[in-house]
C-alpha atoms as a PDB file:
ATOM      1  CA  UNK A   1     -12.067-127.806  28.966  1.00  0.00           C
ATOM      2  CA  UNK A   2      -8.864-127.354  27.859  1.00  0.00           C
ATOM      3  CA  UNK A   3      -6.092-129.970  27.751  1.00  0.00           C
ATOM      4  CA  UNK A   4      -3.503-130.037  30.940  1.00  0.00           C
ATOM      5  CA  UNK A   5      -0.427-128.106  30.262  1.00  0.00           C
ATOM      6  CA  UNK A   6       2.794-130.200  31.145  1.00  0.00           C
ATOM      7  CA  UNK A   7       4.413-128.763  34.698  1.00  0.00           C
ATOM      8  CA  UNK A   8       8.238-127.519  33.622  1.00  0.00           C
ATOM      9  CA  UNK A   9      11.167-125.941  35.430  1.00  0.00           C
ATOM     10  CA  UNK A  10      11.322-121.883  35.194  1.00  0.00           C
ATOM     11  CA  UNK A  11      14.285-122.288  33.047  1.00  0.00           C
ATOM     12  CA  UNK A  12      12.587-124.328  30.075  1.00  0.00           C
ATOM     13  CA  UNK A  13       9.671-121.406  30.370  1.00  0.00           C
ATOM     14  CA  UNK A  14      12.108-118.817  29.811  1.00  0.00           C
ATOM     15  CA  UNK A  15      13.640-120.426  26.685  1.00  0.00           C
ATOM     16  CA  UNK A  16      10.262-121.367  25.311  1.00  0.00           C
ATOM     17  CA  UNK A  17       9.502-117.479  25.802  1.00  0.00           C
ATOM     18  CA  UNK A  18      12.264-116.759  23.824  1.00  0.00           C
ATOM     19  CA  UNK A  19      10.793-118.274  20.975  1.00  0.00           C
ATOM     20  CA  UNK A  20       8.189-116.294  21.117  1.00  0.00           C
ATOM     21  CA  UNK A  21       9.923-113.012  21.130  1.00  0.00           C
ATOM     22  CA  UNK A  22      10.951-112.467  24.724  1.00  0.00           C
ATOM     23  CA  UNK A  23      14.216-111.901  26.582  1.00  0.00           C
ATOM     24  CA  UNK A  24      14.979-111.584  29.895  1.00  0.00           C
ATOM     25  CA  UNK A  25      15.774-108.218  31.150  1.00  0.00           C
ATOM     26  CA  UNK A  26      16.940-108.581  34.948  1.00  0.00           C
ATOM     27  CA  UNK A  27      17.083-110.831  37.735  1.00  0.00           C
ATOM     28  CA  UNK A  28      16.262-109.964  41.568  1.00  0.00           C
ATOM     29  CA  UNK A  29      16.695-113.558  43.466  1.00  0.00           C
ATOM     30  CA  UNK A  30      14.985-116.622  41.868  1.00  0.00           C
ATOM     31  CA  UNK A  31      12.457-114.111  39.569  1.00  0.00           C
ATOM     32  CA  UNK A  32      13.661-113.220  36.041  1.00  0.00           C
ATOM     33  CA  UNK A  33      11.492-110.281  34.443  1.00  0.00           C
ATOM     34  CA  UNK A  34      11.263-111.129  30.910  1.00  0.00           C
ATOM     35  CA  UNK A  35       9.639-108.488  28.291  1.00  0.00           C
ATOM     36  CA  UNK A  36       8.935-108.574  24.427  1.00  0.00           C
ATOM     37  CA  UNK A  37      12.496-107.239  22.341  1.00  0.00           C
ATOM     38  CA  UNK A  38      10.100-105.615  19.648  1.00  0.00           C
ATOM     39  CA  UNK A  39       6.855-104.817  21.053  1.00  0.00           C
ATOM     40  CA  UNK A  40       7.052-102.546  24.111  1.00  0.00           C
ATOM     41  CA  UNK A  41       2.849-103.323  23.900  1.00  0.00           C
ATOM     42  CA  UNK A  42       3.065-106.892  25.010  1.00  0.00           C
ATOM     43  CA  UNK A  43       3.259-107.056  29.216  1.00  0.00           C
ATOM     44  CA  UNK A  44       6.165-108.205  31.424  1.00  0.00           C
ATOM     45  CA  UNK A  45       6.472-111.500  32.896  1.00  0.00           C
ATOM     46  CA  UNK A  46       8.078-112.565  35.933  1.00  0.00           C
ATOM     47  CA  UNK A  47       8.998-116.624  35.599  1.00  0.00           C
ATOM     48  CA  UNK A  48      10.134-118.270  38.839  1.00  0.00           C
ATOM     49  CA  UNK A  49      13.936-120.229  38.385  1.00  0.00           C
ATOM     50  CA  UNK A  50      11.784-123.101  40.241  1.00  0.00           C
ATOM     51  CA  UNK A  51      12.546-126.719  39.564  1.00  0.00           C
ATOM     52  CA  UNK A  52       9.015-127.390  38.370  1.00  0.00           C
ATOM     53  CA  UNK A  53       6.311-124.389  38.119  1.00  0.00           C
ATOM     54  CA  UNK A  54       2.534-125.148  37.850  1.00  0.00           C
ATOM     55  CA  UNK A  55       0.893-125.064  34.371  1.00  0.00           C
ATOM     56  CA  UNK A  56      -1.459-121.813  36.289  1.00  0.00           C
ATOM     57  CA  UNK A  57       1.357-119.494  34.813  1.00  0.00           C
ATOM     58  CA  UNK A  58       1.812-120.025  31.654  1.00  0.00           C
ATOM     59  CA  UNK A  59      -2.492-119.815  30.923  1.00  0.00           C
ATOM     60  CA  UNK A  60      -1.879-116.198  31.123  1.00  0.00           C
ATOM     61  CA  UNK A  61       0.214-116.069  28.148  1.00  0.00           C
ATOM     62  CA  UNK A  62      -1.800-115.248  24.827  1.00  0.00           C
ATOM     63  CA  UNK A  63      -0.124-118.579  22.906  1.00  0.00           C
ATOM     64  CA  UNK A  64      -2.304-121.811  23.036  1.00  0.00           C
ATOM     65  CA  UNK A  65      -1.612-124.698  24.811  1.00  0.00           C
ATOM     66  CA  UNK A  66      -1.126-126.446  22.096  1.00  0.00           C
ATOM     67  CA  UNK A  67       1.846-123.931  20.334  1.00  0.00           C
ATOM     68  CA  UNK A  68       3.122-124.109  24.044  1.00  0.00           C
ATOM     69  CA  UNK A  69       3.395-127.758  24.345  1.00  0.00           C
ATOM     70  CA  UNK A  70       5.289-128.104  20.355  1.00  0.00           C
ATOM     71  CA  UNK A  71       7.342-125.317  21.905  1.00  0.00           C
ATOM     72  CA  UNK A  72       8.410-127.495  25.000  1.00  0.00           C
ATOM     73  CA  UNK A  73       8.388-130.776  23.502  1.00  0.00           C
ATOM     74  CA  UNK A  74       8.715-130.413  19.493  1.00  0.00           C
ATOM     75  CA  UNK A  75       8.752-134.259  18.592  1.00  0.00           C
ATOM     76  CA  UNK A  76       5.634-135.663  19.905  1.00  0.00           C
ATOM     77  CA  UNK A  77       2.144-135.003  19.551  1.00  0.00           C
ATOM     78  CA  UNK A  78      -0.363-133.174  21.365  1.00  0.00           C
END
């Protein structure tokens, strides 16, 4: 089993996708629709500007939990 991802707001999620690559390309309420700037291959994702999203999200994203968690929280361990 894998280790529990930490629960963060839809605006952290969005700048720890931008790390990887992807930038947000419009807005339609409280959904951004992010896709990849250099490979048109990768899918779209939709993040929710939520105060706190569930960790059920960001399993679908091909990074591991643990790049995810130095991405959100770069000073401690894993």
């Amino acid at each position: 089993m894998s280790p529990k991802l930490p629960v963060v707001s839809g605006a952290d999620l969005i700048r720890a996708l931008g790390k990887f690559g992807y930038v947000a390309v419009r807005q339609k309420g409280s959904h951004v629709r992010l896709r990849h700037a250099s490979d048109p291959r990768r899918l779209p994702v939709t993040v929710p500007l939520h105060a706190e999203i569930a960790s059920a999200p960001s399993a679908a994203f091909s990074a591991t939990p643990r790049s995810l968690w130095k991405t959100f929280f770069p000073h401690s361990s894993f």
